[in-house]
Protein backbone atom coordinates (compact mmCIF):
# COMPACT_ATOMS: atom_id res chain seq x y z
CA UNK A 1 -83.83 72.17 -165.98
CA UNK A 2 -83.99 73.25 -162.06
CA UNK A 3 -87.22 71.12 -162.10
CA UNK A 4 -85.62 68.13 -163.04
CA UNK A 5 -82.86 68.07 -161.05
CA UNK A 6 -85.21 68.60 -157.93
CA UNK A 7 -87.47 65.66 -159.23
CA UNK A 8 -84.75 63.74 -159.76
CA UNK A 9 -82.95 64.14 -156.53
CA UNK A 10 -86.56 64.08 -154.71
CA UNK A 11 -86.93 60.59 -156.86
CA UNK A 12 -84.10 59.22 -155.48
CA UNK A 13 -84.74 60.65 -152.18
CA UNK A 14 -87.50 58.31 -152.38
CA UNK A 15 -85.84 55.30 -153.40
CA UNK A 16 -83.27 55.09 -150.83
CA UNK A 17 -85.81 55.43 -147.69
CA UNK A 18 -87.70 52.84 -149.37
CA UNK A 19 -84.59 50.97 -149.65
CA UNK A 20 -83.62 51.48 -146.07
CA UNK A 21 -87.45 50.47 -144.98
CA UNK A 22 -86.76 47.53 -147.01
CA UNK A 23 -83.33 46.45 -145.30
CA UNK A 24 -84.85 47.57 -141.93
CA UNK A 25 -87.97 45.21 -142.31
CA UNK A 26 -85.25 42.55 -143.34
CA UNK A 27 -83.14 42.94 -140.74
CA UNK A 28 -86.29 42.58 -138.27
CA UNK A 29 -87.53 39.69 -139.66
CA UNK A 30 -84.18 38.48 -139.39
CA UNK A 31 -84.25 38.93 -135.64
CA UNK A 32 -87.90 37.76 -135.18
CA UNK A 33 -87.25 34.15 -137.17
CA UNK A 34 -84.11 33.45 -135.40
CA UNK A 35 -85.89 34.50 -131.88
CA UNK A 36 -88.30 32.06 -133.32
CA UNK A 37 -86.19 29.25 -134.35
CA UNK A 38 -84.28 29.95 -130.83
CA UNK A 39 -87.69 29.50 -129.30
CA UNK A 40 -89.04 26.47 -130.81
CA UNK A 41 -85.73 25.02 -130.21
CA UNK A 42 -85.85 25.59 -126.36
CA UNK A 43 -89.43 24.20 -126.22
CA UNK A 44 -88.58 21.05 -128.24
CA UNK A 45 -85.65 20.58 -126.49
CA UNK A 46 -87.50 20.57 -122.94
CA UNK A 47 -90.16 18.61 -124.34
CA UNK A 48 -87.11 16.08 -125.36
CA UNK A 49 -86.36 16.13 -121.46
CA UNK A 50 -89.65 16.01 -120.28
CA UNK A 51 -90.29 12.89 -122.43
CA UNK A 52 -86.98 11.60 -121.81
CA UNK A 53 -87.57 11.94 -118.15
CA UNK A 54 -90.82 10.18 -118.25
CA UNK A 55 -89.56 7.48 -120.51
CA UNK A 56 -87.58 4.10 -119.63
CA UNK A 57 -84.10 4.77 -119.67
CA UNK A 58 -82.53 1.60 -121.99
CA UNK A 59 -79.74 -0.27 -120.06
CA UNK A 60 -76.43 -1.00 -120.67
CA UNK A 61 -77.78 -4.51 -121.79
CA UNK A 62 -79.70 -5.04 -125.47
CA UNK A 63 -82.34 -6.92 -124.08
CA UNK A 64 -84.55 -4.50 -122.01
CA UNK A 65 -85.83 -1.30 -120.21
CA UNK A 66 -85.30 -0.24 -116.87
CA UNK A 67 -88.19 2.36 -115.57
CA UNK A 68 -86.66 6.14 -114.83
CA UNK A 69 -88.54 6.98 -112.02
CA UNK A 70 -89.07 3.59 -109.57
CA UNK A 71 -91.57 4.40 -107.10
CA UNK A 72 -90.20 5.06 -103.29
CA UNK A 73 -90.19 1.59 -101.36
CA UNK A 74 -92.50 1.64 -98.61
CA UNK A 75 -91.34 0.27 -95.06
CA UNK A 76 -91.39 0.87 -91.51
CA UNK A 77 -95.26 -0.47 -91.89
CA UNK A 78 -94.68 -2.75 -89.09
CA UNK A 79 -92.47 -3.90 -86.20
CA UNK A 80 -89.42 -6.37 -86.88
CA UNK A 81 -88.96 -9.43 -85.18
CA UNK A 82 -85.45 -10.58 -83.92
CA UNK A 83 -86.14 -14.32 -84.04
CA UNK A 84 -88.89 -16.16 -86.11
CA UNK A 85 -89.12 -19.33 -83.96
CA UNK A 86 -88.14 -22.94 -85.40
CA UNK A 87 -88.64 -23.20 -89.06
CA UNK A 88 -92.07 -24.26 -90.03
CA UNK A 89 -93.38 -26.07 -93.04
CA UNK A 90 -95.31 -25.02 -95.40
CA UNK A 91 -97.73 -27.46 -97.88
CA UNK A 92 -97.89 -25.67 -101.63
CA UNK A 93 -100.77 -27.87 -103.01
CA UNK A 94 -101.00 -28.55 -106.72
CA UNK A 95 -104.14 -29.19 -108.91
CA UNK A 96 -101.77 -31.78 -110.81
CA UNK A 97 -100.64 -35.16 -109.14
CA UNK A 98 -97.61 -35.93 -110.46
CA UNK A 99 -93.79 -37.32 -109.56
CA UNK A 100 -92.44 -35.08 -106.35
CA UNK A 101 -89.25 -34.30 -108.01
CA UNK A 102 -89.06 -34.13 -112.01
CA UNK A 103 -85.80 -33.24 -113.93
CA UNK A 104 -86.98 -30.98 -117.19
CA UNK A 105 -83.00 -29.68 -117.41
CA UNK A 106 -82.40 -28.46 -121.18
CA UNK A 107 -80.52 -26.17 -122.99
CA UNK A 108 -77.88 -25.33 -120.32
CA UNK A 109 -80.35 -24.77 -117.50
CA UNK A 110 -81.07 -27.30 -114.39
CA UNK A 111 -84.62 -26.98 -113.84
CA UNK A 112 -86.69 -29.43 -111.20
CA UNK A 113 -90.10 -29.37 -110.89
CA UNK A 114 -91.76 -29.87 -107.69
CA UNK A 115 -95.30 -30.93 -107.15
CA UNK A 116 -96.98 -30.95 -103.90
CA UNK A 117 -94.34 -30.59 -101.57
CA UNK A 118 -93.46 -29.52 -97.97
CA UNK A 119 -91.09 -26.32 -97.94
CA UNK A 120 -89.16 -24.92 -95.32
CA UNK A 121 -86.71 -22.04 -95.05
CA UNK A 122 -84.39 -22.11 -93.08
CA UNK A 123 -83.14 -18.10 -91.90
CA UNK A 124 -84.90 -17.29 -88.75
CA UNK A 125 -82.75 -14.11 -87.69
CA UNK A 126 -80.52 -11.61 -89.47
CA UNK A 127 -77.65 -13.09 -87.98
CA UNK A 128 -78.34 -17.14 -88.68
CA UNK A 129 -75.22 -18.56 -89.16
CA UNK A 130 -73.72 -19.34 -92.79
CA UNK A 131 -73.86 -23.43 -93.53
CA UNK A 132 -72.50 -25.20 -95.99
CA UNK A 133 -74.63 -27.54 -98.17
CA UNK A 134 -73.54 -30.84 -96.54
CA UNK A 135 -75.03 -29.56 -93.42
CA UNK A 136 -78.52 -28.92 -94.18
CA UNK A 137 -78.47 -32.59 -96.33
CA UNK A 138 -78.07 -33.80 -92.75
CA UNK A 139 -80.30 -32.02 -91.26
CA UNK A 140 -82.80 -32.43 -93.81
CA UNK A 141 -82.27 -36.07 -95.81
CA UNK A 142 -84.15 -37.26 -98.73
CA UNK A 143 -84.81 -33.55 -99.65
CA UNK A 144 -84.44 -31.21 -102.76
CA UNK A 145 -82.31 -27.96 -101.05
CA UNK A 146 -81.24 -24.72 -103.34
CA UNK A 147 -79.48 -21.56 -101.62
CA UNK A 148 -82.15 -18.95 -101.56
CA UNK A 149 -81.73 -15.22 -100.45
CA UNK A 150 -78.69 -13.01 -100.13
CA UNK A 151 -76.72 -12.09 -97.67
CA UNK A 152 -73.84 -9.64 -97.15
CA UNK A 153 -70.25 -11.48 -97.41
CA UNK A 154 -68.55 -9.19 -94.62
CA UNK A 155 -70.93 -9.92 -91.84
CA UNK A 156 -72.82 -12.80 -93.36
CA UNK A 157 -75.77 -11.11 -92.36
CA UNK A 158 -78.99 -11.96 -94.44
CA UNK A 159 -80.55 -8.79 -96.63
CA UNK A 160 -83.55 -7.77 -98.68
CA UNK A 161 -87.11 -8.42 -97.73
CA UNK A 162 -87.21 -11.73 -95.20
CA UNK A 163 -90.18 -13.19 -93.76
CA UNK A 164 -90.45 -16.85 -92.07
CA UNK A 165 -93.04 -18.27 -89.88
CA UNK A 166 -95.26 -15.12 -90.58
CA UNK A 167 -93.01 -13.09 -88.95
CA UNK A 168 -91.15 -10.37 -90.68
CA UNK A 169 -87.12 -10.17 -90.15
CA UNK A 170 -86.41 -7.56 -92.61
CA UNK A 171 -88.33 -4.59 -94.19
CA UNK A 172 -88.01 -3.61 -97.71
CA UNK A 173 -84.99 -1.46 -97.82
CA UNK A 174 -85.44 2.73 -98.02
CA UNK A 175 -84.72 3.40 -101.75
CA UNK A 176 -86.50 5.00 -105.20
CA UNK A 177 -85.49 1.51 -106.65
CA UNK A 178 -88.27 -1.31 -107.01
CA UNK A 179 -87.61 -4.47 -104.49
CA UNK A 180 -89.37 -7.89 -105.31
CA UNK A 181 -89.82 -10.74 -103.51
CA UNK A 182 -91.03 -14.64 -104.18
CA UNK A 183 -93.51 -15.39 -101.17
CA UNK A 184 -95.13 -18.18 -100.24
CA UNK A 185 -98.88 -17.96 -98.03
CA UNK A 186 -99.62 -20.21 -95.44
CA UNK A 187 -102.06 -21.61 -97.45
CA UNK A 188 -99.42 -22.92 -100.47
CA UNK A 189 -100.19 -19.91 -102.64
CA UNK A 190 -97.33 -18.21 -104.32
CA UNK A 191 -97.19 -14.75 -105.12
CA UNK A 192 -94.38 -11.90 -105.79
CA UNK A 193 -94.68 -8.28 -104.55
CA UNK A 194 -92.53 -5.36 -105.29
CA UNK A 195 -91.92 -2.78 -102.41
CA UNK A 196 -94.71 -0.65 -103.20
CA UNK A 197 -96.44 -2.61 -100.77
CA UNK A 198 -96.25 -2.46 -97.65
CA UNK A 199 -95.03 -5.74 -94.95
CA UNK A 200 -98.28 -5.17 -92.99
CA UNK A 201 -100.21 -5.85 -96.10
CA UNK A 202 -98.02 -8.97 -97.46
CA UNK A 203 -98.48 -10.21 -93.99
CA UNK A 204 -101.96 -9.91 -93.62
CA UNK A 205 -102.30 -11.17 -97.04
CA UNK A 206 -101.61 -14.65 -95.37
CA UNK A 207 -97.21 -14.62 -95.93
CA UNK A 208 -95.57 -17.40 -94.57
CA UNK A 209 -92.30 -17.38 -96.04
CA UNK A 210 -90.44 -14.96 -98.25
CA UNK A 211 -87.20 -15.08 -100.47
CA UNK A 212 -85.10 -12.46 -101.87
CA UNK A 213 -82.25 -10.90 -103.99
CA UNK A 214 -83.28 -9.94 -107.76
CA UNK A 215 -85.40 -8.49 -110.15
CA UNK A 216 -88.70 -10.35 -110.81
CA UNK A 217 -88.08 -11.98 -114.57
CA UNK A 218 -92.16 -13.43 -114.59
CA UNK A 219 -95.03 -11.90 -112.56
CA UNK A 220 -98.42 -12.63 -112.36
CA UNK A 221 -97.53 -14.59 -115.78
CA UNK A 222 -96.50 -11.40 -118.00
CA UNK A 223 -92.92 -11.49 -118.44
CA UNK A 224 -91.20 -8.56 -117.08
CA UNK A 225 -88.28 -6.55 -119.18
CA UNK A 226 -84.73 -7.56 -118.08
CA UNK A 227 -82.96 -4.46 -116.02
CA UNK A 228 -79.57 -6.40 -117.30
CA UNK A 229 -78.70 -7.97 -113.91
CA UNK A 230 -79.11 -11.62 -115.26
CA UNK A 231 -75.62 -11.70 -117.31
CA UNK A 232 -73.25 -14.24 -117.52
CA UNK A 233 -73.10 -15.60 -113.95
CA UNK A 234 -74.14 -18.56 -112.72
CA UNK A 235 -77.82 -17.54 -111.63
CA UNK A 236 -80.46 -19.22 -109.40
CA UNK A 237 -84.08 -18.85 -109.44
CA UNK A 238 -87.67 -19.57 -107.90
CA UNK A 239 -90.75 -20.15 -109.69
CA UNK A 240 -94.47 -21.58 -110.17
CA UNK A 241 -96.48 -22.64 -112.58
CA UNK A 242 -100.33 -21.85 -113.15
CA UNK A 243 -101.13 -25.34 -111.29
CA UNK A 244 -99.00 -23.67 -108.52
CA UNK A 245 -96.04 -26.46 -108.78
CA UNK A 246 -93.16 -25.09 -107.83
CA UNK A 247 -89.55 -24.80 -109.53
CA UNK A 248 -86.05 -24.27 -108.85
CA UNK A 249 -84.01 -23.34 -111.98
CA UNK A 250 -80.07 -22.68 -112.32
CA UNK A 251 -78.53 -21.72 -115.03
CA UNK A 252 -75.02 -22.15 -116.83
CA UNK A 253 -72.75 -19.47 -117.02
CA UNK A 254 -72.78 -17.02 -119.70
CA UNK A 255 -76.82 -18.83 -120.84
CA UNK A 256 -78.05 -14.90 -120.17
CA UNK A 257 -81.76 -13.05 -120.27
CA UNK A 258 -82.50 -13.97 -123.62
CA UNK A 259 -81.58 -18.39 -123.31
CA UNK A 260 -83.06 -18.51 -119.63
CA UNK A 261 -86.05 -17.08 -120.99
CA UNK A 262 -86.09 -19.22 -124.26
CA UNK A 263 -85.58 -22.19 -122.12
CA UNK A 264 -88.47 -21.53 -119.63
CA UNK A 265 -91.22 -20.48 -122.08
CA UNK A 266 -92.95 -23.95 -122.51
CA UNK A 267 -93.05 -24.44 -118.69
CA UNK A 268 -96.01 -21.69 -118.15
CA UNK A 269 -94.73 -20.03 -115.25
CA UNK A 270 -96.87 -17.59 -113.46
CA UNK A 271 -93.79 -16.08 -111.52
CA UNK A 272 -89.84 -16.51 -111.46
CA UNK A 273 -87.71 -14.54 -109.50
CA UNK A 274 -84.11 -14.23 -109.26
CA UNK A 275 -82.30 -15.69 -105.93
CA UNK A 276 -78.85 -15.20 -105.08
CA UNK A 277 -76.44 -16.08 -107.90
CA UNK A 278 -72.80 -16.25 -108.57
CA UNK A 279 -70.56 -18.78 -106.02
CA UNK A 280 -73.89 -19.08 -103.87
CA UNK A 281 -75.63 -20.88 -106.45
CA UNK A 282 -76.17 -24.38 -105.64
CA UNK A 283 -78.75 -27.41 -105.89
CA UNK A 284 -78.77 -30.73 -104.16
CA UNK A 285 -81.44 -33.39 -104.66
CA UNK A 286 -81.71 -36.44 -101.56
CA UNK A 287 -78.40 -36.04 -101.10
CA UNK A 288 -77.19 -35.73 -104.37
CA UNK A 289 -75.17 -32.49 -105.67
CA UNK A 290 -76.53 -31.27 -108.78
CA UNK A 291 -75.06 -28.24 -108.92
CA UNK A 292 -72.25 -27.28 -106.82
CA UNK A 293 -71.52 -23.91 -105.39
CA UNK A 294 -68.34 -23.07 -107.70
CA UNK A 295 -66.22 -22.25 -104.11
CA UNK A 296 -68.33 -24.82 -101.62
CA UNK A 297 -69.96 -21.57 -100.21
CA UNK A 298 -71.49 -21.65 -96.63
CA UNK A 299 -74.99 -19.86 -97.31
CA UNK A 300 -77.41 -18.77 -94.14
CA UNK A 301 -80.85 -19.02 -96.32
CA UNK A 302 -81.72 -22.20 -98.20
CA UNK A 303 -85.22 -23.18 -99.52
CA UNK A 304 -85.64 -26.70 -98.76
CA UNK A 305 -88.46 -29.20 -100.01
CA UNK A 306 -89.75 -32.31 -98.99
């Protein structure tokens, strides 16, 4: 009987370290799988980042991407002039013979094409004085004239990247944002660079003129995502085609990204870039007004063709 009991209680002796190995080895693996789970958690969620931070960030507008890491604008390649000299024009030759000044307007957007004109812009310093429309039709009659670059409405001084007479006026501005502008070569070519290149370069590349403001909406004939800045304003905006005509387009207010680009689709461009916009936008055609600036607003850069 003495036996028993001690093989009994030595039996469950037994039982309970085995149950207490047991509930030890659960609580372990316990700790180990949420460790684990903590683990994998931290690693996804910093891959999340990392690809988050590598990925374009969507804007506050349905209709595109912006990039989340713009590459640093590069200036101070070369010196500055103060003053560019007497505007000079420029020929833009055209494989296509056709009418100087065609009206393709449609679908609440003024668009003229221009084939094988004569251009001339008309800022020559930081500081050129503002001038209404009405002004420059005197100056320069018979002539197809469209507000081109902006300029700040304090000081009226001109901005962004500003070339004329192969001279350059204004550097791309120091930013991690991505600059374009529409230039034109002295020998009629049209092209539009971003500020990852440098004003020595664009100059040596042959730059006569250059005009600036927006985001690039066609480059090199690819269209380019929408960064939301064309929205419902009145907008402005200079192009070419493949046969290297050129064209001014304006659109109505509230057409936005997705009409404008609708509306432009059949003409081919190869580039389009937005000008200024808003109350600056305004088109006159041999002394006609086509479109009028909504407040008759005195602008220092026009692009005028002949």
């Amino acid at each position: 009987m003495g036996n028993y009991r001690k093989h009994k209680k030595s039996k469950y002796k037994h039982i309970r370290i085995i149950g207490i190995v047991i509930l030890f080895g659960a609580i372990a693996f316990g700790i180990y799988s949420l460790s684990e789970k903590t683990f994998t958690n931290k690693k996804l969620s910093a891959l999340h980042i990392a690809q988050t931070n590598n990925s374009p960030k969507k804007t506050n507008e349905v209709n595109g991407y912006i990039s989340s890491d713009s590459p640093k604008a590069v200036s101070g390649s070369m010196q500055i002039v103060a003053n560019s000299g007497v505007p000079q024009w420029v020929k833009v030759p055209s494989n296509e013979q056709l009418n100087r000044f065609t009206d393709m307007s449609k679908d609440g957007l003024t668009i003229y094409r221009i084939n094988n004109p004569e251009v001339l812009k008309t800022v020559t310093t930081l500081k050129t004085p503002r001038r209404s429309m009405t002004d420059i039709e005197k100056e320069y009659p018979n002539t197809l004239i469209m507000n081109a670059s902006a300029f700040n409405m304090t000081t009226g001084q001109i901005v962004g990247f500003q070339i004329n007479n192969g001279f350059l006026l204004n550097d791309w501005a120091v930013g991690n944002y991505l600059q374009y502008a529409f230039v034109i070569n002295k020998n009629g070519s049209c092209k539009i660079y971003d500020s990852t290149t440098p004003a020595s370069t664009i100059i040596k590349n042959g730059a006569a003129q250059s005009y600036d403001f927006g985001t690039a909406l066609i480059r090199d004939g690819k269209t380019v995502p929408s960064d939301g800045s064309v929205n419902w304003e009145i907008h402005a905006f200079i192009a070419n085609d493949k046969s290297n005509n050129l064209y001014v387009i304006l659109s109505d207010t509230n057409a936005g990204y997705d009409n404008i680009m609708k509306g432009v689709a059949s003409l081919h461009l190869e580039n389009m870039l937005l000008l200024d916009s808003g109350g600056s936008s305004q088109l006159s055609v041999k002394g006609k007004t086509i479109v009028a600036s909504q407040d008759n607003r005195a602008v220092p850069d026009y692009i005028v063709m002949k």
